[in-house]
N, C-alpha and C. Protein backbone atom coordinates (compact mmCIF):
# COMPACT_ATOMS: atom_id res chain seq x y z
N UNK A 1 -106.65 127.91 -0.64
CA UNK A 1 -107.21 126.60 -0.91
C UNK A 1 -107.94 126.13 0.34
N UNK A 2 -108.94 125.81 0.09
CA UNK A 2 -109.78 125.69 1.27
C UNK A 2 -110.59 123.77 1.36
N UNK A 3 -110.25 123.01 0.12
CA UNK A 3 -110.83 121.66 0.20
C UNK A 3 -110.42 120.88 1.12
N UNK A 4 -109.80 120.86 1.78
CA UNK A 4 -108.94 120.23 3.17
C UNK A 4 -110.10 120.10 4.13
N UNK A 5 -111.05 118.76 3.91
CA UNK A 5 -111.99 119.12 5.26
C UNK A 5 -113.92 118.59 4.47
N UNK A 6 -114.24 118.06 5.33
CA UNK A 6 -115.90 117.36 5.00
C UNK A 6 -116.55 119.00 4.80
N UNK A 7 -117.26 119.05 3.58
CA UNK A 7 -118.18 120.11 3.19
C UNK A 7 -119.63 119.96 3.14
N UNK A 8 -120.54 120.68 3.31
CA UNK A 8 -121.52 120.96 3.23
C UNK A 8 -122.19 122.10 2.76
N UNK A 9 -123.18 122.07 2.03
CA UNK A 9 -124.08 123.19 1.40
C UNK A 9 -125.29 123.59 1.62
N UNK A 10 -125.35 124.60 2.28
CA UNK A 10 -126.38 125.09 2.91
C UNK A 10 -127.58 126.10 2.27
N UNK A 11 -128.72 125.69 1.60
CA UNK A 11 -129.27 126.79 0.55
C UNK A 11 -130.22 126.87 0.61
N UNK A 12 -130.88 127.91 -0.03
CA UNK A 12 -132.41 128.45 0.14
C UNK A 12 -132.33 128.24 -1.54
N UNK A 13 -133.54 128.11 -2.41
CA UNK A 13 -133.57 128.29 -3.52
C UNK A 13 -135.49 128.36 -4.16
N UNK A 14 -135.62 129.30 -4.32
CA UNK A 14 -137.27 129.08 -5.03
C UNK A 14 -137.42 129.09 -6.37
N UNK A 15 -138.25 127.99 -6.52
CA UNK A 15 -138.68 127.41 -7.63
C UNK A 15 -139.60 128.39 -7.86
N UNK A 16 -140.44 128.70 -9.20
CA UNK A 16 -141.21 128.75 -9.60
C UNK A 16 -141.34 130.20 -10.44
N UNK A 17 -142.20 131.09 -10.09
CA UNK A 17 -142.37 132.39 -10.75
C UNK A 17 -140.79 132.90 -10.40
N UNK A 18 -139.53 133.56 -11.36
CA UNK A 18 -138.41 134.09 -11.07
C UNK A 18 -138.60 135.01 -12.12
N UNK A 19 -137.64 136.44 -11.79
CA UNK A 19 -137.12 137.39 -12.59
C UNK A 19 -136.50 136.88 -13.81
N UNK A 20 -136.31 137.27 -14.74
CA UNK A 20 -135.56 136.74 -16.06
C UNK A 20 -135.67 135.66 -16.56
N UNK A 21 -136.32 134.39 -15.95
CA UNK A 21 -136.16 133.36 -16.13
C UNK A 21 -137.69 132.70 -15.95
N UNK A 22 -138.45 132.94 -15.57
CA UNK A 22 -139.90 132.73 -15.75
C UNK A 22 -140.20 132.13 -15.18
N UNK A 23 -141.18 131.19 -14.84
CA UNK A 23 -141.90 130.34 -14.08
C UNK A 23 -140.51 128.58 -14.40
N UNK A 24 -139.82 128.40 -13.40
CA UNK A 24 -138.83 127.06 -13.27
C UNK A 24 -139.35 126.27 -12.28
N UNK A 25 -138.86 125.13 -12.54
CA UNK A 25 -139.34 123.90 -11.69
C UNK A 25 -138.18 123.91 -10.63
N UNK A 26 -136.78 124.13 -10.85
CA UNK A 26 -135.90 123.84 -10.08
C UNK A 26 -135.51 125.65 -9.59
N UNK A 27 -135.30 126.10 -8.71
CA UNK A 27 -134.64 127.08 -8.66
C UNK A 27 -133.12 127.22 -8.83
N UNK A 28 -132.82 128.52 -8.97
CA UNK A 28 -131.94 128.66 -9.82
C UNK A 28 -130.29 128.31 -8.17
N UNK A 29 -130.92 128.72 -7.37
CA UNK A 29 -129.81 128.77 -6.30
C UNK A 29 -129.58 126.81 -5.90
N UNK A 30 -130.83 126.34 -6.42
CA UNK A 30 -130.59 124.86 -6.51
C UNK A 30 -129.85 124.15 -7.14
N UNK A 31 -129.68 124.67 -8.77
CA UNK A 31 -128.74 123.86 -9.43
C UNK A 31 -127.18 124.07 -9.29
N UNK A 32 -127.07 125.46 -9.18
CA UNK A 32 -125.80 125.95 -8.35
C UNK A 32 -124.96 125.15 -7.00
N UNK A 33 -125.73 124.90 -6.03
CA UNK A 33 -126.05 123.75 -4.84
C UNK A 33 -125.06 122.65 -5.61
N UNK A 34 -126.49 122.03 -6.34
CA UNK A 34 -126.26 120.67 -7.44
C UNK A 34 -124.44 120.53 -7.77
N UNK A 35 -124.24 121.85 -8.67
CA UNK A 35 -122.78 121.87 -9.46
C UNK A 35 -121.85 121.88 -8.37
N UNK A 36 -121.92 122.63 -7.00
CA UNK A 36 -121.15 122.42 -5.97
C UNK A 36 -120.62 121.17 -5.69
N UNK A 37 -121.90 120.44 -5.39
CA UNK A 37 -122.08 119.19 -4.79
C UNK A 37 -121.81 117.88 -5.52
N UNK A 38 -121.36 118.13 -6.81
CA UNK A 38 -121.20 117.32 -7.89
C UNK A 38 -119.79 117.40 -8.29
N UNK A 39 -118.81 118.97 -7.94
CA UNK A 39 -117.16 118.76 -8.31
C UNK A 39 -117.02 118.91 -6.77
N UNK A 40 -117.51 119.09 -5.53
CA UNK A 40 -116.60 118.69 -4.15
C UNK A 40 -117.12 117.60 -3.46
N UNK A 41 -118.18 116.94 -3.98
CA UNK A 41 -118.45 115.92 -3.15
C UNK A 41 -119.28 116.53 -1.80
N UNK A 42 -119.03 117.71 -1.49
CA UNK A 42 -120.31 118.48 -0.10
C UNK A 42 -122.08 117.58 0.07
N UNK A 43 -122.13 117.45 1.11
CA UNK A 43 -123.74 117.20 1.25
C UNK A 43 -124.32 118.57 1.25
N UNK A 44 -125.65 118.58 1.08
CA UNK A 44 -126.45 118.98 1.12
C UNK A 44 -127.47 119.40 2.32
N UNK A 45 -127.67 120.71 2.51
CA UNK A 45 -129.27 120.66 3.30
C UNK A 45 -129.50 121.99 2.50
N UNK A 46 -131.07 121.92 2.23
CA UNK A 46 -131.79 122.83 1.33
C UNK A 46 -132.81 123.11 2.58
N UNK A 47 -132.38 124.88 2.69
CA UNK A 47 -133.46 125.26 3.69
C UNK A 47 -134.86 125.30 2.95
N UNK A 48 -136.12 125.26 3.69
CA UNK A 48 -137.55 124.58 2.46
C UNK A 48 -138.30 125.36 3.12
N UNK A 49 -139.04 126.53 2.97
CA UNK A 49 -140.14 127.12 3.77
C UNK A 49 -141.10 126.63 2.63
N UNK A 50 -142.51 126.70 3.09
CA UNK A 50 -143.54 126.69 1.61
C UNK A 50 -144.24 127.79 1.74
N UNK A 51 -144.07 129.26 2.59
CA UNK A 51 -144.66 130.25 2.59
C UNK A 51 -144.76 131.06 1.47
N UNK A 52 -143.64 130.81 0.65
CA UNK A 52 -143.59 131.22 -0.99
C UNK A 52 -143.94 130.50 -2.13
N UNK A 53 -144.50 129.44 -1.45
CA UNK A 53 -145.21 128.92 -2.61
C UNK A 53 -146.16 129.10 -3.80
N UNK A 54 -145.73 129.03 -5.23
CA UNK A 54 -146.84 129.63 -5.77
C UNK A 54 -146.90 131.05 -5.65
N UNK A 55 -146.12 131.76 -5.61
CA UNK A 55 -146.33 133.19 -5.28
C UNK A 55 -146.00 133.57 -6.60
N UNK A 56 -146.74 134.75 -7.37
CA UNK A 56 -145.84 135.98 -8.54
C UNK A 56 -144.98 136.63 -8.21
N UNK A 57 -143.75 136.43 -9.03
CA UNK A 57 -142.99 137.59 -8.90
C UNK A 57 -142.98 138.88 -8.04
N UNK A 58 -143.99 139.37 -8.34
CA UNK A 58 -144.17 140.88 -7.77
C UNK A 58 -144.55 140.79 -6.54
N UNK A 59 -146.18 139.69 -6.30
CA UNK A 59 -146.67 139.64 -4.88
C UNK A 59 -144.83 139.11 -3.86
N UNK A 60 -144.59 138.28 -4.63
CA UNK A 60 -143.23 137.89 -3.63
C UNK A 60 -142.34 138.97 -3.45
N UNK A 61 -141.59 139.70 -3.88
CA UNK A 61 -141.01 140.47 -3.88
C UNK A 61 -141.56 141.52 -3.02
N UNK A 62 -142.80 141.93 -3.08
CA UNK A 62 -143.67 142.92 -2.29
C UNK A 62 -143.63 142.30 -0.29
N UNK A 63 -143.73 140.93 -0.68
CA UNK A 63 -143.71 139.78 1.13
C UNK A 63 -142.16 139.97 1.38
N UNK A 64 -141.09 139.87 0.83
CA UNK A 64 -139.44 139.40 0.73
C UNK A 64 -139.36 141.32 1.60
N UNK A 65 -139.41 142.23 0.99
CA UNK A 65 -139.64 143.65 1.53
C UNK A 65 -140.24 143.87 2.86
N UNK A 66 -141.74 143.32 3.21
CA UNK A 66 -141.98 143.67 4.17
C UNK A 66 -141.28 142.77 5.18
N UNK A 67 -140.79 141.59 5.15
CA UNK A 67 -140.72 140.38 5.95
C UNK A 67 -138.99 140.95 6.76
N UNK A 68 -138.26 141.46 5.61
CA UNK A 68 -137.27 142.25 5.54
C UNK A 68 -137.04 143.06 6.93
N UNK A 69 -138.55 144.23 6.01
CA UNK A 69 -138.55 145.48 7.46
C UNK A 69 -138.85 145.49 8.69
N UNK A 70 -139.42 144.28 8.70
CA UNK A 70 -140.66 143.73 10.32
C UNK A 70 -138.89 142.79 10.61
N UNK A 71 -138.40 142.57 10.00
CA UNK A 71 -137.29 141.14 10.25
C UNK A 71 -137.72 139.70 10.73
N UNK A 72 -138.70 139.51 9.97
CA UNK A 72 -139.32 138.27 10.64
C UNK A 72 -138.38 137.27 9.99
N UNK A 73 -139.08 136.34 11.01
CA UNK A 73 -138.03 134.34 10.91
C UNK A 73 -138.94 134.09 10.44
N UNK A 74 -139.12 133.42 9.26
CA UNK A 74 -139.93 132.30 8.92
C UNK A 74 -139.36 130.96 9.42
N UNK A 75 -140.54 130.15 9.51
CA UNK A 75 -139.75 128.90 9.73
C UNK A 75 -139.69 127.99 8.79
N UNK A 76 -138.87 127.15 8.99
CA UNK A 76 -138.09 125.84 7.68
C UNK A 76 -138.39 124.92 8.23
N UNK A 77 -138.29 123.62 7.14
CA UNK A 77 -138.64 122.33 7.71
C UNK A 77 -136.90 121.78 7.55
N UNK A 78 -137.64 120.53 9.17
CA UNK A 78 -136.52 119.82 9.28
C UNK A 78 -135.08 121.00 9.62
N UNK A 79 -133.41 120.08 9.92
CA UNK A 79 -132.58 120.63 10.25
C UNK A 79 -131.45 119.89 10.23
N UNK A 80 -130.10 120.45 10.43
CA UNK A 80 -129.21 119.12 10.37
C UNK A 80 -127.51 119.89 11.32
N UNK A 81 -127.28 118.41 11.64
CA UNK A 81 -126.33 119.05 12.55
C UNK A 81 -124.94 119.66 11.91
N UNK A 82 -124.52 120.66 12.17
CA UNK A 82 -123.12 120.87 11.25
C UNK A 82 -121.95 120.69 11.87
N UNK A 83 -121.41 119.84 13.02
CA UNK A 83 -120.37 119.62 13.71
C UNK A 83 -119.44 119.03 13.29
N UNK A 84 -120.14 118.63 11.86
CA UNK A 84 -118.87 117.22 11.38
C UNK A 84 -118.85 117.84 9.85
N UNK A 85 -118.72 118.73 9.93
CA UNK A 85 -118.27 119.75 8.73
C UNK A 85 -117.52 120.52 9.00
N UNK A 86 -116.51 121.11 8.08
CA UNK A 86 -115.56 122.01 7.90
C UNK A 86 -115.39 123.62 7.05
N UNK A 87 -116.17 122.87 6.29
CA UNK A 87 -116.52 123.98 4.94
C UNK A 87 -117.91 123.62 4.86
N UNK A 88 -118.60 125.07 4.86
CA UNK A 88 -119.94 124.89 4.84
C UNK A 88 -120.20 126.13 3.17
N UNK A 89 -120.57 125.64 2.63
CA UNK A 89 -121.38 126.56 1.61
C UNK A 89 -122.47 127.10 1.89
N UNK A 90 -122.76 128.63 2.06
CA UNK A 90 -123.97 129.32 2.26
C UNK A 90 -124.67 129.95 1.26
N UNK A 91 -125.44 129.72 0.01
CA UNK A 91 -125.94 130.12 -0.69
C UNK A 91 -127.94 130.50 -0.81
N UNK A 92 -128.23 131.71 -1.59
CA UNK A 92 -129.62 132.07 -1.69
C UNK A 92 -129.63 132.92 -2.93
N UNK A 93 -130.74 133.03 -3.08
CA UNK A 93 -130.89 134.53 -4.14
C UNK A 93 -130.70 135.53 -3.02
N UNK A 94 -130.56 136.64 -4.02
CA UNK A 94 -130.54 138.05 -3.31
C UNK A 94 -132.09 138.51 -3.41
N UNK A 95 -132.56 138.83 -2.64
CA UNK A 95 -134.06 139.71 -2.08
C UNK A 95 -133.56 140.59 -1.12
N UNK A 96 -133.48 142.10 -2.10
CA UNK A 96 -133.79 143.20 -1.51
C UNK A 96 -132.38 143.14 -0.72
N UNK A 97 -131.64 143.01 -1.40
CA UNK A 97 -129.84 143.50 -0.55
C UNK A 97 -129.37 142.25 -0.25
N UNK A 98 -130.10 141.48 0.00
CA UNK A 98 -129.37 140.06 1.14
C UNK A 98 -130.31 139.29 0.68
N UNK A 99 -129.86 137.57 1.76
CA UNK A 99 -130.34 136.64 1.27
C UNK A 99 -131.77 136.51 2.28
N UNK A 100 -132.68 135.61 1.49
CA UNK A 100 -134.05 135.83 1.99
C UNK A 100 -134.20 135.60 3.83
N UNK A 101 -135.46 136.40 4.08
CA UNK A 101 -134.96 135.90 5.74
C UNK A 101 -135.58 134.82 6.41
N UNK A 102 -135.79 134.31 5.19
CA UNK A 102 -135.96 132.38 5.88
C UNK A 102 -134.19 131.55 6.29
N UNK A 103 -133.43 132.15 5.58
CA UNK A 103 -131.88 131.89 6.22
C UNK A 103 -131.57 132.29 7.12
N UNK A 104 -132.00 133.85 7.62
CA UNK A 104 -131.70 134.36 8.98
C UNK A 104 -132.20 133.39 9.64
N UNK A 105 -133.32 132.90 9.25
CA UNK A 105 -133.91 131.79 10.49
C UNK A 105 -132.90 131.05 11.20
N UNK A 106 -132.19 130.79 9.71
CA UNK A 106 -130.99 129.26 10.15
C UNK A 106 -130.12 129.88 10.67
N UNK A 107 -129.47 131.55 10.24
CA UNK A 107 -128.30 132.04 11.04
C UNK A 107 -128.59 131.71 12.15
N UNK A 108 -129.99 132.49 12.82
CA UNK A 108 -130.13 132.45 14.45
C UNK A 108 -130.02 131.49 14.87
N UNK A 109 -130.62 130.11 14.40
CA UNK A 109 -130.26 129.11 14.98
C UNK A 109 -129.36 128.47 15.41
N UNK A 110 -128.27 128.98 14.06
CA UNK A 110 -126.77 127.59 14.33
C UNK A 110 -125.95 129.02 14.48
N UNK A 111 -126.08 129.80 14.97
CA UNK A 111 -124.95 131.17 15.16
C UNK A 111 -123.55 130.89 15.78
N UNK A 112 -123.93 129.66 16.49
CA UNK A 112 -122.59 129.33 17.11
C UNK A 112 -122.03 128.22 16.74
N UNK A 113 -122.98 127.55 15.46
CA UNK A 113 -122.02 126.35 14.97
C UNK A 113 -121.10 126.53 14.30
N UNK A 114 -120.71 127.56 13.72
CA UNK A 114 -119.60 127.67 12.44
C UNK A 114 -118.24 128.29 13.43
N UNK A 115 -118.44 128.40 14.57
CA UNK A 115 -116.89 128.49 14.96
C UNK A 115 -115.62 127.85 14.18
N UNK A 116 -114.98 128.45 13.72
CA UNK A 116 -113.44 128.09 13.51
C UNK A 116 -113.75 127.29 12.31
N UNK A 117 -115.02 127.08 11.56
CA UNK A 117 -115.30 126.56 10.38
C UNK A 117 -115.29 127.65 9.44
N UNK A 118 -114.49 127.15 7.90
CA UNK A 118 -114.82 127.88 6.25
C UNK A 118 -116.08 128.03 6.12
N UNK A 119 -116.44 129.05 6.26
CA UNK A 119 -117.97 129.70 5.59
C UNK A 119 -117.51 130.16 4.35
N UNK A 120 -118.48 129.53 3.29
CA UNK A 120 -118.05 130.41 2.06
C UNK A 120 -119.64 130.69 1.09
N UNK A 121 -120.22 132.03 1.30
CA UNK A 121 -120.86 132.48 0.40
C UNK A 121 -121.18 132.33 -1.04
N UNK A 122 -122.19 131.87 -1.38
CA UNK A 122 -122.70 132.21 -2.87
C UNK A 122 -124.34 132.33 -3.07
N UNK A 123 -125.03 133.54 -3.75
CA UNK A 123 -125.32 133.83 -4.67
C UNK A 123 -125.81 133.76 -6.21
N UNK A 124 -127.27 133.83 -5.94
CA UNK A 124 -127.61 133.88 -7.66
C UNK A 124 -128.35 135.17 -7.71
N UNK A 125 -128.39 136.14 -8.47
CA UNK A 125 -129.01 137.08 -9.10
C UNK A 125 -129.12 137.77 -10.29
N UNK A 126 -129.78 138.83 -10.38
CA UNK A 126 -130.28 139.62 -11.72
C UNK A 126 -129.01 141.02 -11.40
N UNK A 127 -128.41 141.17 -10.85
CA UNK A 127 -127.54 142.14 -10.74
C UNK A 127 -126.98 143.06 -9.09
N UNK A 128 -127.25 141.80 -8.55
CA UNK A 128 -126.83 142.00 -7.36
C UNK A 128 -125.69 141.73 -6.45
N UNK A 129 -124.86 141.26 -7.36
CA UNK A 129 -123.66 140.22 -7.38
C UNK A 129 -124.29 139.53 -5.94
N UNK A 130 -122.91 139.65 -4.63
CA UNK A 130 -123.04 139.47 -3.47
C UNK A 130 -123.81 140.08 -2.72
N UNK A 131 -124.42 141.68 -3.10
CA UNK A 131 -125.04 142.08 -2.27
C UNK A 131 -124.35 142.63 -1.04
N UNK A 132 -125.10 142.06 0.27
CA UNK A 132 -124.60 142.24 1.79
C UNK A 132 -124.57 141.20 2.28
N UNK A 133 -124.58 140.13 1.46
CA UNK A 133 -124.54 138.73 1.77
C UNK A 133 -123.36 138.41 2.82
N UNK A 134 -122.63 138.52 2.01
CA UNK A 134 -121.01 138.30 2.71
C UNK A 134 -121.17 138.92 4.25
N UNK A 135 -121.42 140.00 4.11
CA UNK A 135 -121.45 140.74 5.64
C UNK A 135 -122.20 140.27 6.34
N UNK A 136 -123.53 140.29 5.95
CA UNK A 136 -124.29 139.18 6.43
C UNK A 136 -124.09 137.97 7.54
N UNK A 137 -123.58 137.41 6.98
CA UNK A 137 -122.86 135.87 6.93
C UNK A 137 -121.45 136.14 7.59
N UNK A 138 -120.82 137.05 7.92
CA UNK A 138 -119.82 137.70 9.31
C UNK A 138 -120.28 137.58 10.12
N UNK A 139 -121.23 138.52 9.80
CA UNK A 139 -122.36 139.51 11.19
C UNK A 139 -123.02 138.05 11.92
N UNK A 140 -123.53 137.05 11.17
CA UNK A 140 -124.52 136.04 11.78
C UNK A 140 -123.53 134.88 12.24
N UNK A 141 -122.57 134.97 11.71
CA UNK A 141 -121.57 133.63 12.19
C UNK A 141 -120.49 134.33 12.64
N UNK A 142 -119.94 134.98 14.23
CA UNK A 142 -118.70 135.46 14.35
C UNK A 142 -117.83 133.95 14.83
N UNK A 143 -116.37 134.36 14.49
CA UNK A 143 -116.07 133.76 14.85
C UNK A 143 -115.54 132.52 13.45
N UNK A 144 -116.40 132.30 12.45
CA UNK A 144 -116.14 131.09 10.93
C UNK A 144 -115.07 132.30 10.53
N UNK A 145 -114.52 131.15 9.91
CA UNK A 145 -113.58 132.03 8.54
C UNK A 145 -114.53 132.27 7.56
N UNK A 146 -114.74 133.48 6.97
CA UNK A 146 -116.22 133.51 5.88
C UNK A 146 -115.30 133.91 4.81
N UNK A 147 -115.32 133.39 4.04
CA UNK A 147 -114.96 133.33 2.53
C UNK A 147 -115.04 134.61 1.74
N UNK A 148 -114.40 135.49 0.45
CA UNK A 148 -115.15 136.15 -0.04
C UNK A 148 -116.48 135.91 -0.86
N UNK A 149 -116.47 134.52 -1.41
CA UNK A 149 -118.28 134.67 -1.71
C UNK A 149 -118.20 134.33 -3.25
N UNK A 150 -119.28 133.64 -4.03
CA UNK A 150 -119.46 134.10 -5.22
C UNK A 150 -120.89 134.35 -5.66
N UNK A 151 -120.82 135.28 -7.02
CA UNK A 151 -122.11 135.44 -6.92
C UNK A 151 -122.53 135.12 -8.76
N UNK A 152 -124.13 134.78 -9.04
CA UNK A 152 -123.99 134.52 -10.52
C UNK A 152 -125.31 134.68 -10.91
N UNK A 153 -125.36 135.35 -11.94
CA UNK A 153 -126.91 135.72 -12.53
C UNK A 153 -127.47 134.50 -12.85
N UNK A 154 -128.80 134.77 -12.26
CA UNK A 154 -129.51 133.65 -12.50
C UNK A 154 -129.61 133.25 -13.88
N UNK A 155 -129.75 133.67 -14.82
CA UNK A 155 -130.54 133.34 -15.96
C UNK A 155 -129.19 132.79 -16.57
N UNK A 156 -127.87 132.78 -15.91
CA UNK A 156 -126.91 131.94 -16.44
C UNK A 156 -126.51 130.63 -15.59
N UNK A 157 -127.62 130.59 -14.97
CA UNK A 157 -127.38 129.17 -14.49
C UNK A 157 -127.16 128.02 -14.83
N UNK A 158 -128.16 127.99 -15.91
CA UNK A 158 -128.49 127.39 -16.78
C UNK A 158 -127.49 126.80 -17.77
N UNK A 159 -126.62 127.66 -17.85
CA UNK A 159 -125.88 127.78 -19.33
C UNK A 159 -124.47 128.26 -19.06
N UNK A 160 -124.09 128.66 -17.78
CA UNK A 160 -122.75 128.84 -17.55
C UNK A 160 -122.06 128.05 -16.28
N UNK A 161 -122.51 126.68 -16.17
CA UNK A 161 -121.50 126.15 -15.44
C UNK A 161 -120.47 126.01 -14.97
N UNK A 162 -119.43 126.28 -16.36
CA UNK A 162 -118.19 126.53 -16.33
C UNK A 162 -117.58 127.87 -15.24
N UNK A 163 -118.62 128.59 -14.98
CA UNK A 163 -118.01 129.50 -13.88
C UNK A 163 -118.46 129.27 -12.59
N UNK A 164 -119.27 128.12 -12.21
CA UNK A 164 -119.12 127.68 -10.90
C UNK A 164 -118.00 126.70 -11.03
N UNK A 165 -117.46 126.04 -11.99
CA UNK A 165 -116.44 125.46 -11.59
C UNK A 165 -115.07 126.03 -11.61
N UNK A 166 -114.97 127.39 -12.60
CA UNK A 166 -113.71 128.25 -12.67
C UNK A 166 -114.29 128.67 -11.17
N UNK A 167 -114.53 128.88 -10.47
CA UNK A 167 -114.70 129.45 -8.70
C UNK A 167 -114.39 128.45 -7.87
N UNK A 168 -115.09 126.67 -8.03
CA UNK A 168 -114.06 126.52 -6.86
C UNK A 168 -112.93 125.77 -7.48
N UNK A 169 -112.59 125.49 -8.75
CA UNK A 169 -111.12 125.57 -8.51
C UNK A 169 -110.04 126.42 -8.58
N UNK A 170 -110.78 127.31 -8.42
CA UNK A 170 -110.32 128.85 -7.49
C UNK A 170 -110.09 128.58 -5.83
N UNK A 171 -110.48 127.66 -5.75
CA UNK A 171 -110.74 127.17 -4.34
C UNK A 171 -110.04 125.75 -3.83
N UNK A 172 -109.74 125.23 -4.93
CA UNK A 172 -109.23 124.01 -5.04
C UNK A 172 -109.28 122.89 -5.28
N UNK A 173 -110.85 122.59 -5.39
CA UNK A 173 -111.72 121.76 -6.03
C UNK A 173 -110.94 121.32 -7.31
């Protein structure tokens, strides 16, 4: 049980052209966020690049690959302090094994804020569950307690709520 403590949710989510689910206004790692933030009470910060804006499917997926292999940071707007949090929620889609590397941005940045803080992983995809997320999210925060993680196909975002909330009151929520 891990609700003992001010939460926060930390997410990447793109709108627009998606796998299975077509051109959305909200992304799918957003409403997930939303359902978090709606049975624990967690704030919010939504990491926001606009370098993917408007992109197809494929051209994105083809940028998410190379951005990958080069390991570039994109940068995000805005930032927020996490000192007065306990439990932080780390969620993205999966691109290409892990989560996009506009989050690495944020790992590098706050690498040393999650000391001795609940990191807990989640995930939306087409069949990627967690991925390397989780490891990920070790590897970039030593030192947090990192959670095992959840993960959920996008195209049931929509329509299966009930298993972001069977997860955190798995958690205690």
């Amino acid at each position: 049980m891990v609700k003992d403590g001010k939460a926060l949710v930390v997410f990447f989510s793109h709108a627009g052209d998606n796998y299975a689910v077509g051109n959305i206004k909200v992304g799918n790692t957003k409403i997930v966020a939303d359902y978090i933030t709606e049975q624990t009470g967690a704030e919010q910060f939504e990491i926001v690049t606009h370098k993917y804006d408007g992109m197809a499917y494929k051209p994105l997926c083809d940028l998410a690959k190379e951005e990958q292999r080069n390991g570039e940071l994109p940068e995000y707007e805005g930032d927020v302090d996490m000192s007065g949090y306990d439990i932080v929620f780390i969620g993205g889609p999966v691109w290409w094994g892990t989560y996009p590397q506009v989050m690495f941005t944020f790992f590098k940045k706050h690498a040393n804020d999650l000391k001795g803080k609940t990191v807990i992983p989640f995930t939306t995809h087409e069949g990627s569950g967690l991925a390397n997320c989780v490891e990920d999210v070790k590897d970039a925060f030593p030192g947090a307690n990192v959670q095992k993680g959840f993960g959920i196909y996008g195209h049931e975002v929509r329509t299966e709520k009930k298993k972001v909330e069977k997860w955190l009151n798995g958690l205690g929520y």
